[in-house]
C-alpha atoms as a PDB file:
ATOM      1  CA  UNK A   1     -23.387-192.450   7.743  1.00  0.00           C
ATOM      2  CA  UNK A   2     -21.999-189.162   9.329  1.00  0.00           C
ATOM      3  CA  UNK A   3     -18.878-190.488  12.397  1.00  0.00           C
ATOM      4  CA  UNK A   4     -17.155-188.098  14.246  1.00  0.00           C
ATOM      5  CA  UNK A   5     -13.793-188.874  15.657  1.00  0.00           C
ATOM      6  CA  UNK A   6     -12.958-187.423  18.749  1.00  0.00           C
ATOM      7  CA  UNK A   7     -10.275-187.714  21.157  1.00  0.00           C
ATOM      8  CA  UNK A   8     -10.749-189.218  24.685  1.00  0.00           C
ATOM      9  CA  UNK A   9      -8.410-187.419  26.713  1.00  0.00           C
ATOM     10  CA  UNK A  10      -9.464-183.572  25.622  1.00  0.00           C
ATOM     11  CA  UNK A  11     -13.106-184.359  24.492  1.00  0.00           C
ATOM     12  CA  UNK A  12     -11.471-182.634  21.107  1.00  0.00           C
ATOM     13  CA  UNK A  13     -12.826-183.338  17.617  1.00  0.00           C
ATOM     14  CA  UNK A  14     -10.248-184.807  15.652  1.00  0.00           C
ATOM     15  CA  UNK A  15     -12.558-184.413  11.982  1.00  0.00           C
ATOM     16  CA  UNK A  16     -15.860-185.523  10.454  1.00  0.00           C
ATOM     17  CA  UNK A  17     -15.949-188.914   8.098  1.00  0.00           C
ATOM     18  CA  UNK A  18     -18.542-190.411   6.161  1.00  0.00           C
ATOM     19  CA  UNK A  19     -18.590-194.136   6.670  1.00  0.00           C
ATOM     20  CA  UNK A  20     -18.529-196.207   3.404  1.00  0.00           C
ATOM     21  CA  UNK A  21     -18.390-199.450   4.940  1.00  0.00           C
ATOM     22  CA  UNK A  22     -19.349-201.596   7.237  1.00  0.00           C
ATOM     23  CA  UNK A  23     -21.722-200.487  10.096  1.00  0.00           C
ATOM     24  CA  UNK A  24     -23.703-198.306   7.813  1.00  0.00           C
ATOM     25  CA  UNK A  25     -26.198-197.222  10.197  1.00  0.00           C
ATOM     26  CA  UNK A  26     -26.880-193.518  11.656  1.00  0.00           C
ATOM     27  CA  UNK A  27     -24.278-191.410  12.139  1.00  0.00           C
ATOM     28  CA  UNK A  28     -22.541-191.904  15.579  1.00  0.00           C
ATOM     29  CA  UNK A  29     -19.107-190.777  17.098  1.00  0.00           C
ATOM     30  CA  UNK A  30     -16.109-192.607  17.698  1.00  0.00           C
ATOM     31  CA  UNK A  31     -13.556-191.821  20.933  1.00  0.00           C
ATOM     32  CA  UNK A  32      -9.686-192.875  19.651  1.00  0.00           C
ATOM     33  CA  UNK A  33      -8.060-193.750  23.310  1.00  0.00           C
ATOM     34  CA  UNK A  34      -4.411-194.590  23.724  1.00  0.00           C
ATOM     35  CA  UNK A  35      -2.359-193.671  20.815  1.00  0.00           C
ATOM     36  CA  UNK A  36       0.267-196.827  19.679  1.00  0.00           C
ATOM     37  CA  UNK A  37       1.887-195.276  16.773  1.00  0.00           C
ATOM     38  CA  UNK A  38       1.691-191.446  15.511  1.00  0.00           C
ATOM     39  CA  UNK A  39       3.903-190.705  12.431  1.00  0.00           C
ATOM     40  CA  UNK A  40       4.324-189.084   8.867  1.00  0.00           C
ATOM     41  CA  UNK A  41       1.798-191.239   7.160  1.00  0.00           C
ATOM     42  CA  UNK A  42      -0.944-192.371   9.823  1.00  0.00           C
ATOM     43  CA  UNK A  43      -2.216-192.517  13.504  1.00  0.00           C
ATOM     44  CA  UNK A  44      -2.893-195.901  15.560  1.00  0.00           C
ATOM     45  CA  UNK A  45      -4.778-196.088  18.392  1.00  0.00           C
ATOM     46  CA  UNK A  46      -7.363-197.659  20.334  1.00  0.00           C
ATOM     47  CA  UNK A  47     -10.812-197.363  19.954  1.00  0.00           C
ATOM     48  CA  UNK A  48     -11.892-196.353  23.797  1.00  0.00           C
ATOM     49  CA  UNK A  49     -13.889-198.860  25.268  1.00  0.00           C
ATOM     50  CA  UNK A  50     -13.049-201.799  22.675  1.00  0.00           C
ATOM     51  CA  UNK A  51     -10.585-203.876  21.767  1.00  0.00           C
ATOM     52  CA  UNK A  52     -10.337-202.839  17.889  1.00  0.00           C
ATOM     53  CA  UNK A  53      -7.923-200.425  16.548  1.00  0.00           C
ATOM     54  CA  UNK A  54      -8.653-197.346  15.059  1.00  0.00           C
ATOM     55  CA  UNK A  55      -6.300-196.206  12.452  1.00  0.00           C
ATOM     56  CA  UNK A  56      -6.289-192.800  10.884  1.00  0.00           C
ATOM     57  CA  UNK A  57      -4.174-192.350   7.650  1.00  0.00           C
ATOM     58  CA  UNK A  58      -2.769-188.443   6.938  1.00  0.00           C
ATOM     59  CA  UNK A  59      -3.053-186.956   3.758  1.00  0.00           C
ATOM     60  CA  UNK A  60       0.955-186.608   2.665  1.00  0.00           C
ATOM     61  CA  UNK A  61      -0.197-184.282  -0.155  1.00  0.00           C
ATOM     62  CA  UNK A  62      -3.823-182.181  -0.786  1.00  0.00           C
ATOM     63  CA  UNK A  63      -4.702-184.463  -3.791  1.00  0.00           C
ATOM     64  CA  UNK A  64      -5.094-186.848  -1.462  1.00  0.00           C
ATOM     65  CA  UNK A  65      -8.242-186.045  -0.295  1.00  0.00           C
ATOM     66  CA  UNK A  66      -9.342-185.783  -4.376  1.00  0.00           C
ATOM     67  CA  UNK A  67      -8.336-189.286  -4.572  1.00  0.00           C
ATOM     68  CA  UNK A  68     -10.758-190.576  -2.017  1.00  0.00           C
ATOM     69  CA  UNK A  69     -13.922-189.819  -4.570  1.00  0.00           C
ATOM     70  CA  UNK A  70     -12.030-192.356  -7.050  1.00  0.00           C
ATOM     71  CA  UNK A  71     -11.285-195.457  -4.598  1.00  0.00           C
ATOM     72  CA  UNK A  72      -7.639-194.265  -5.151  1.00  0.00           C
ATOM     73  CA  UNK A  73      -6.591-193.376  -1.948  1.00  0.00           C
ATOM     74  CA  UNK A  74      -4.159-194.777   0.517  1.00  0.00           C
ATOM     75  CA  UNK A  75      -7.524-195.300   2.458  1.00  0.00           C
ATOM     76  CA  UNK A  76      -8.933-197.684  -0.793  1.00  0.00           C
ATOM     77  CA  UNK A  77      -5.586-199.608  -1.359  1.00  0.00           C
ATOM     78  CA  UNK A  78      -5.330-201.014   1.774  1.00  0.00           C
ATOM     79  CA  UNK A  79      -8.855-201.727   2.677  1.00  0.00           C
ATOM     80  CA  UNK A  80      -9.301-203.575  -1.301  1.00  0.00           C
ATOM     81  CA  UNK A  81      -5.892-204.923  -0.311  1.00  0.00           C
ATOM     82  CA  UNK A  82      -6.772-206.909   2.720  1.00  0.00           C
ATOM     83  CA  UNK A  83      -9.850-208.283   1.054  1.00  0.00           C
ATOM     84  CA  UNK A  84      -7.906-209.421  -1.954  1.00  0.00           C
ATOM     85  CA  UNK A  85      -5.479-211.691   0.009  1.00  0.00           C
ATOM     86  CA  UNK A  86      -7.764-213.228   2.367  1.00  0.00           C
ATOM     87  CA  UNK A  87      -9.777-213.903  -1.246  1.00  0.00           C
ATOM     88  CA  UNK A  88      -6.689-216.046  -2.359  1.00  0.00           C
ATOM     89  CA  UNK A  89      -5.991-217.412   0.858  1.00  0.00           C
ATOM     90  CA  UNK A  90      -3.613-215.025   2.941  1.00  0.00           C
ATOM     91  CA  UNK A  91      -4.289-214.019   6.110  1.00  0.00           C
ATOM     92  CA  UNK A  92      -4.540-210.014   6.520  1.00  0.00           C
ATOM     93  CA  UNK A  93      -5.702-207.914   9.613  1.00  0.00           C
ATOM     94  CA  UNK A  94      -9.497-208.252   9.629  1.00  0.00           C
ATOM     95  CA  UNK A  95     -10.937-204.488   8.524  1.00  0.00           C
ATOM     96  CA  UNK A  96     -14.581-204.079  10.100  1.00  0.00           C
ATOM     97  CA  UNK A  97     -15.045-200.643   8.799  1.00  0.00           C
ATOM     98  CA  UNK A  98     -13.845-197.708   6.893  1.00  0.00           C
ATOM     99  CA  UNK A  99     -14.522-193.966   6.322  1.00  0.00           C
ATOM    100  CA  UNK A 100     -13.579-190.840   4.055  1.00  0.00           C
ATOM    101  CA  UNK A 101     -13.020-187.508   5.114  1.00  0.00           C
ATOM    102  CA  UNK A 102     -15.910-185.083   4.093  1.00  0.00           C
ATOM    103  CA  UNK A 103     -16.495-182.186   4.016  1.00  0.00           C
ATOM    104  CA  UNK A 104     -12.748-181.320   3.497  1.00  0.00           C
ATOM    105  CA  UNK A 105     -11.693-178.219   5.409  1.00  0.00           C
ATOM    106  CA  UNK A 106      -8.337-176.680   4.423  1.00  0.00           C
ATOM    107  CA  UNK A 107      -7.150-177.737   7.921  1.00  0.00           C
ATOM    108  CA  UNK A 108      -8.193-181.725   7.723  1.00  0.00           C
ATOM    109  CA  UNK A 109      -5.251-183.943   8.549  1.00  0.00           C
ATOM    110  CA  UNK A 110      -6.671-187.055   7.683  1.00  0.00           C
ATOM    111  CA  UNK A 111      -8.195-188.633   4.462  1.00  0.00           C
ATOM    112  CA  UNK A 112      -9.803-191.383   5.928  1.00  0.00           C
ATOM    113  CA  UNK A 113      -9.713-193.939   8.699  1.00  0.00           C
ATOM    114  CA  UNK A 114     -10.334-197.976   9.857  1.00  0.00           C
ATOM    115  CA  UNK A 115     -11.752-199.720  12.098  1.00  0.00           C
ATOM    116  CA  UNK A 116      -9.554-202.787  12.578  1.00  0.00           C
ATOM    117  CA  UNK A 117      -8.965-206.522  14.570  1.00  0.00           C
ATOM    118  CA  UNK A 118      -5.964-205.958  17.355  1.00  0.00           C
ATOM    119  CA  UNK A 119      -3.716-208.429  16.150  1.00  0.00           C
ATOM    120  CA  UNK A 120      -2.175-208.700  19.754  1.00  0.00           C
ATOM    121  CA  UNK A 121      -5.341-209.377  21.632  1.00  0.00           C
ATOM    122  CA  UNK A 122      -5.681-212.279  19.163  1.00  0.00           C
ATOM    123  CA  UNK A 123      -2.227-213.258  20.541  1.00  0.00           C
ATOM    124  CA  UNK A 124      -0.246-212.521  17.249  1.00  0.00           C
ATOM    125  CA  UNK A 125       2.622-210.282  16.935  1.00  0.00           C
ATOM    126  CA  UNK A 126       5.234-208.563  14.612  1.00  0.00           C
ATOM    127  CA  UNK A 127       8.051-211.112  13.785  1.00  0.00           C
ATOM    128  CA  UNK A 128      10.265-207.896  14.561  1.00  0.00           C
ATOM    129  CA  UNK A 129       9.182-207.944  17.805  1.00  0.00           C
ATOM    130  CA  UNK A 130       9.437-211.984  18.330  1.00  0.00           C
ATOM    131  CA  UNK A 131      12.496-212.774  16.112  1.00  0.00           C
ATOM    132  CA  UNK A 132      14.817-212.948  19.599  1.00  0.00           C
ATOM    133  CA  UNK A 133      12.269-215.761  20.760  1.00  0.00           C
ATOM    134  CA  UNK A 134      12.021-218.055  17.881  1.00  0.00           C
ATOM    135  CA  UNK A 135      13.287-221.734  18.276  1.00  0.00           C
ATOM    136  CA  UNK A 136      14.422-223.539  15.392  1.00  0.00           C
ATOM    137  CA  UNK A 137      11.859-225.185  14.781  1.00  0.00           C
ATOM    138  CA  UNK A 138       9.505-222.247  14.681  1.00  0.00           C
ATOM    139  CA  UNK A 139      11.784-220.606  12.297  1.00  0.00           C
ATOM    140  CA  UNK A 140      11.173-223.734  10.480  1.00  0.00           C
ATOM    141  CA  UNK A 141       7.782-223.567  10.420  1.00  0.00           C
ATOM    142  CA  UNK A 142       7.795-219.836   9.671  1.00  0.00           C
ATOM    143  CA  UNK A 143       9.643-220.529   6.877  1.00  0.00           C
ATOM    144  CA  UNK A 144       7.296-222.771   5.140  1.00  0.00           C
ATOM    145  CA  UNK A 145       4.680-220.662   5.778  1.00  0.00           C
ATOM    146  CA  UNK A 146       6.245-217.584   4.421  1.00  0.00           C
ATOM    147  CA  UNK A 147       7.460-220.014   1.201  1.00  0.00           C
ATOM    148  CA  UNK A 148       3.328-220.724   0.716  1.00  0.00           C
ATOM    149  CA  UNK A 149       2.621-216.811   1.010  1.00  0.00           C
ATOM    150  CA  UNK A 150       5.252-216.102  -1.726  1.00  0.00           C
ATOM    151  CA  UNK A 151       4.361-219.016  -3.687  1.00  0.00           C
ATOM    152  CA  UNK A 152       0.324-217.625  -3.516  1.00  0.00           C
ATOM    153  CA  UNK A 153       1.302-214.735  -3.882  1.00  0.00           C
ATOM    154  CA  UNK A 154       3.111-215.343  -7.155  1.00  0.00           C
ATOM    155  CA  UNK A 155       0.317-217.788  -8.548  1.00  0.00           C
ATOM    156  CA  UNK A 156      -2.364-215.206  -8.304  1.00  0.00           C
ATOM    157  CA  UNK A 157      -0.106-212.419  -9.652  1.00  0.00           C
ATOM    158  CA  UNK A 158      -1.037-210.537  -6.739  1.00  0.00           C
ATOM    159  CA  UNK A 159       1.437-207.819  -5.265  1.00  0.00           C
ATOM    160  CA  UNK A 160       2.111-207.412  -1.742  1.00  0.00           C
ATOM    161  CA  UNK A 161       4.875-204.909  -1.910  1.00  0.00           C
ATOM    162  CA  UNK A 162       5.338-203.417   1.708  1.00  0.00           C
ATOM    163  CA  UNK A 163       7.075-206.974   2.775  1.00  0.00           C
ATOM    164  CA  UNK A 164       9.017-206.272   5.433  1.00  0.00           C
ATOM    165  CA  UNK A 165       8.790-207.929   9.458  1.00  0.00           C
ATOM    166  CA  UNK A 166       6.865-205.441  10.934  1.00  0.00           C
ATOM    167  CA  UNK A 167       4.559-206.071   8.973  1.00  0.00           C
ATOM    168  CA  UNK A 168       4.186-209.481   9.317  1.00  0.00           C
ATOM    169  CA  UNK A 169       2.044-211.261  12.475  1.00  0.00           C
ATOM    170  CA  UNK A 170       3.190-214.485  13.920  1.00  0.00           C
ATOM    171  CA  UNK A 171       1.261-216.426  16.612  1.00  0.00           C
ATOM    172  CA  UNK A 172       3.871-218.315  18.352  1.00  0.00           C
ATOM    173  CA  UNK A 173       2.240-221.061  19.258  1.00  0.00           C
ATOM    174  CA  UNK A 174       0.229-221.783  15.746  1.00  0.00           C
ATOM    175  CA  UNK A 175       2.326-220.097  13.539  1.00  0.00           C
ATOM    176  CA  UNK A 176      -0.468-218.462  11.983  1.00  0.00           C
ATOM    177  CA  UNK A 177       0.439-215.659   9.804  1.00  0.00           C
ATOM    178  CA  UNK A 178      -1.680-212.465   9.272  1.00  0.00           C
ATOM    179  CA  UNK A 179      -0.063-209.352   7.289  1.00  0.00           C
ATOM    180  CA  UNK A 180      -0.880-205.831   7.642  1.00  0.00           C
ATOM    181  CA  UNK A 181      -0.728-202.226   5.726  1.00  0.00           C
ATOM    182  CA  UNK A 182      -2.264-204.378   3.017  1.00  0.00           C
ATOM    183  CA  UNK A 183      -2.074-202.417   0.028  1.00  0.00           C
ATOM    184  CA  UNK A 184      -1.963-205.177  -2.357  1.00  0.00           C
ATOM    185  CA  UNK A 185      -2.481-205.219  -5.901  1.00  0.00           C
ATOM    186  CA  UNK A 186      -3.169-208.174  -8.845  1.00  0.00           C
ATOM    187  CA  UNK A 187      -1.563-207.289 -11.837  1.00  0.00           C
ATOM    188  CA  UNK A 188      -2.534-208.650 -15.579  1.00  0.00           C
ATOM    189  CA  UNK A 189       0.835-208.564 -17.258  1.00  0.00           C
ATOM    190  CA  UNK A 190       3.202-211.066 -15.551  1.00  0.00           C
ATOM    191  CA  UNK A 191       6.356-209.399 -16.310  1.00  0.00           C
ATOM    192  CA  UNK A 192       5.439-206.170 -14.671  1.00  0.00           C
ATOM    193  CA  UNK A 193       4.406-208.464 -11.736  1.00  0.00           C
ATOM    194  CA  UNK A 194       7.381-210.536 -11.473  1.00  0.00           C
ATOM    195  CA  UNK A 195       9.959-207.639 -11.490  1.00  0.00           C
ATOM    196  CA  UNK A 196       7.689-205.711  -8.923  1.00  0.00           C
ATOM    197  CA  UNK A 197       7.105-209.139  -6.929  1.00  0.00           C
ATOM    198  CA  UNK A 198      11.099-209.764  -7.043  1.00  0.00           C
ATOM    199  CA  UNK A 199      11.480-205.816  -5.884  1.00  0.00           C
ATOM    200  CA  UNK A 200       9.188-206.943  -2.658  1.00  0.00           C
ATOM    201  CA  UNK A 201      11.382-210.124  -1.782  1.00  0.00           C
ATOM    202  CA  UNK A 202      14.548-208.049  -1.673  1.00  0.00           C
ATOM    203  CA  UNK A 203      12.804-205.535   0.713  1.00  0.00           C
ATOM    204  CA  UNK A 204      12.029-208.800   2.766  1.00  0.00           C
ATOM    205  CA  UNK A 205      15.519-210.299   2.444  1.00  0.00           C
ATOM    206  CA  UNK A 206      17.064-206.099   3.307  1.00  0.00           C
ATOM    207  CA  UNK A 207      14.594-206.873   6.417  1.00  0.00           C
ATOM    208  CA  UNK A 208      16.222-210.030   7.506  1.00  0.00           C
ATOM    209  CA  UNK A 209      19.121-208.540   7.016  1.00  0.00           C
ATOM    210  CA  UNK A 210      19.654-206.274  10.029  1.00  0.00           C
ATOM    211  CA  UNK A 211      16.879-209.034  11.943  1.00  0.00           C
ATOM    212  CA  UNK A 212      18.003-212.057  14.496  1.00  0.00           C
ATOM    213  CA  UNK A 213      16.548-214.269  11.707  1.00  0.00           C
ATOM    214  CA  UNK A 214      19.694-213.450   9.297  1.00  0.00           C
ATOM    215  CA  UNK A 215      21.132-217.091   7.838  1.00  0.00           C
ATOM    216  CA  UNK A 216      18.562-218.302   9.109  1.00  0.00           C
ATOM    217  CA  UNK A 217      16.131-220.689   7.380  1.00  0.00           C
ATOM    218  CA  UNK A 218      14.176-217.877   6.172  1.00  0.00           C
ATOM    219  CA  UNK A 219      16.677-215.834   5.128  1.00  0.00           C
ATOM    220  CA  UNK A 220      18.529-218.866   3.256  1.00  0.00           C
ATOM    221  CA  UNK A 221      15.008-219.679   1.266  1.00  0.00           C
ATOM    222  CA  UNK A 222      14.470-215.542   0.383  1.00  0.00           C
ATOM    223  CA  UNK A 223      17.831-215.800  -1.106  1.00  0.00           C
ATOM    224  CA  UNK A 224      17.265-218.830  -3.189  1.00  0.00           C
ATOM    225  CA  UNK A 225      14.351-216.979  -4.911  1.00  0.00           C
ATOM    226  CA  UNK A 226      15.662-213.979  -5.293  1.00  0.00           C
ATOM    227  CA  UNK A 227      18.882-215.117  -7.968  1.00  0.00           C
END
């Protein structure tokens, strides 16, 4: 259950994991390629030789790395997440497998890491990166679509509070919609939901705001729901 991650480019060892999901086998080492994204809270990259992305997620604070032991963890909350909305009917970034850091040295930057579907290779991308593109009748589309997320979303008092475009997938031909950096949440009492649920629609509508999609279908249904 042992990985080691190691970069591809310097042969260096980036940290040990233990595996607690998915391909449970013996231990075996994994080679993170080109980097896409490097940043305060995680680095994306490729897994070299594949078309899945490997994600490792930084530890912003040392408790971080406590948390792991209690399913607490950044690491958890979006794995859990992304099984919870496909469970009620959302599309989310297929997760194929997921690891803690151990042992801990005082030096580990990372608390855990996935193994994860490229969304692009699948032919989906951010609508950030495809707003400029859209045709009316896509943004129609979209637009229903997003209204059937929220309206899931809402139904199952589930929280998906990181709503914002990047982190929402659009095929363009389909209009399929998959959502990542899942770290969603069902909550029990419905008025803590619905304030933290309305709290999530204004980050969508503060999204559209600076977006090519502002007064736009979308952005004219966000605002109904949000009064």
């Amino acid at each position: 259950m042992l990985t080691r991650i190691r970069r591809d480019n310097s042969n260096t060892l980036i940290q040990h994991f233990i595996r607690t999901s998915g391909n449970a086998g013996q231990g075996r080492e994994l080679i993170l390629g080109d980097i896409l994204l490097d940043h305060h809270v995680s680095t994306v990259g490729m897994l070299s030789g594949t078309p899945m992305v490997l994600k490792l997620v930084k530890a912003r604070t040392w408790h971080e790395h406590v948390k792991v032991f209690w399913k607490r963890s950044r690491t958890h909350t979006e794995y859990t997440g992304a099984q919870l909305l496909r469970s009620i009917g959302i599309g989310a970034r297929e997760v194929y497998e997921m690891g803690i850091s151990f042992p801990i040295p005082r030096s580990a930057l990372y608390i855990g890491y996935y193994l994860m579907e490229n969304l692009t290779e699948s032919g989906l991308h951010s609508l950030s990166s495809i707003q400029n593109d859209l045709n009316d009748q896509q943004v129609s589309l979209l637009t229903e679509q997003i209204k059937i997320t929220l309206e899931t979303l809402e139904q199952h008092s589930v929280l998906y509070s990181d709503l914002h475009l990047d982190n929402i997938f659009c095929h363009p031909e389909t209009m399929e919609l998959k959502f990542i950096d899942t770290g969603a949440k069902r909550y029990k009492r419905r008025k803590v939901f619905a304030k933290k649920h309305r709290k999530a629609i204004r980050n969508l509508l503060s999204s559209l705001e600076s977006s090519q999609l502002k007064g736009t279908e979308i952005d004219l249904y966000c605002q109904s729901i949000n009064k």
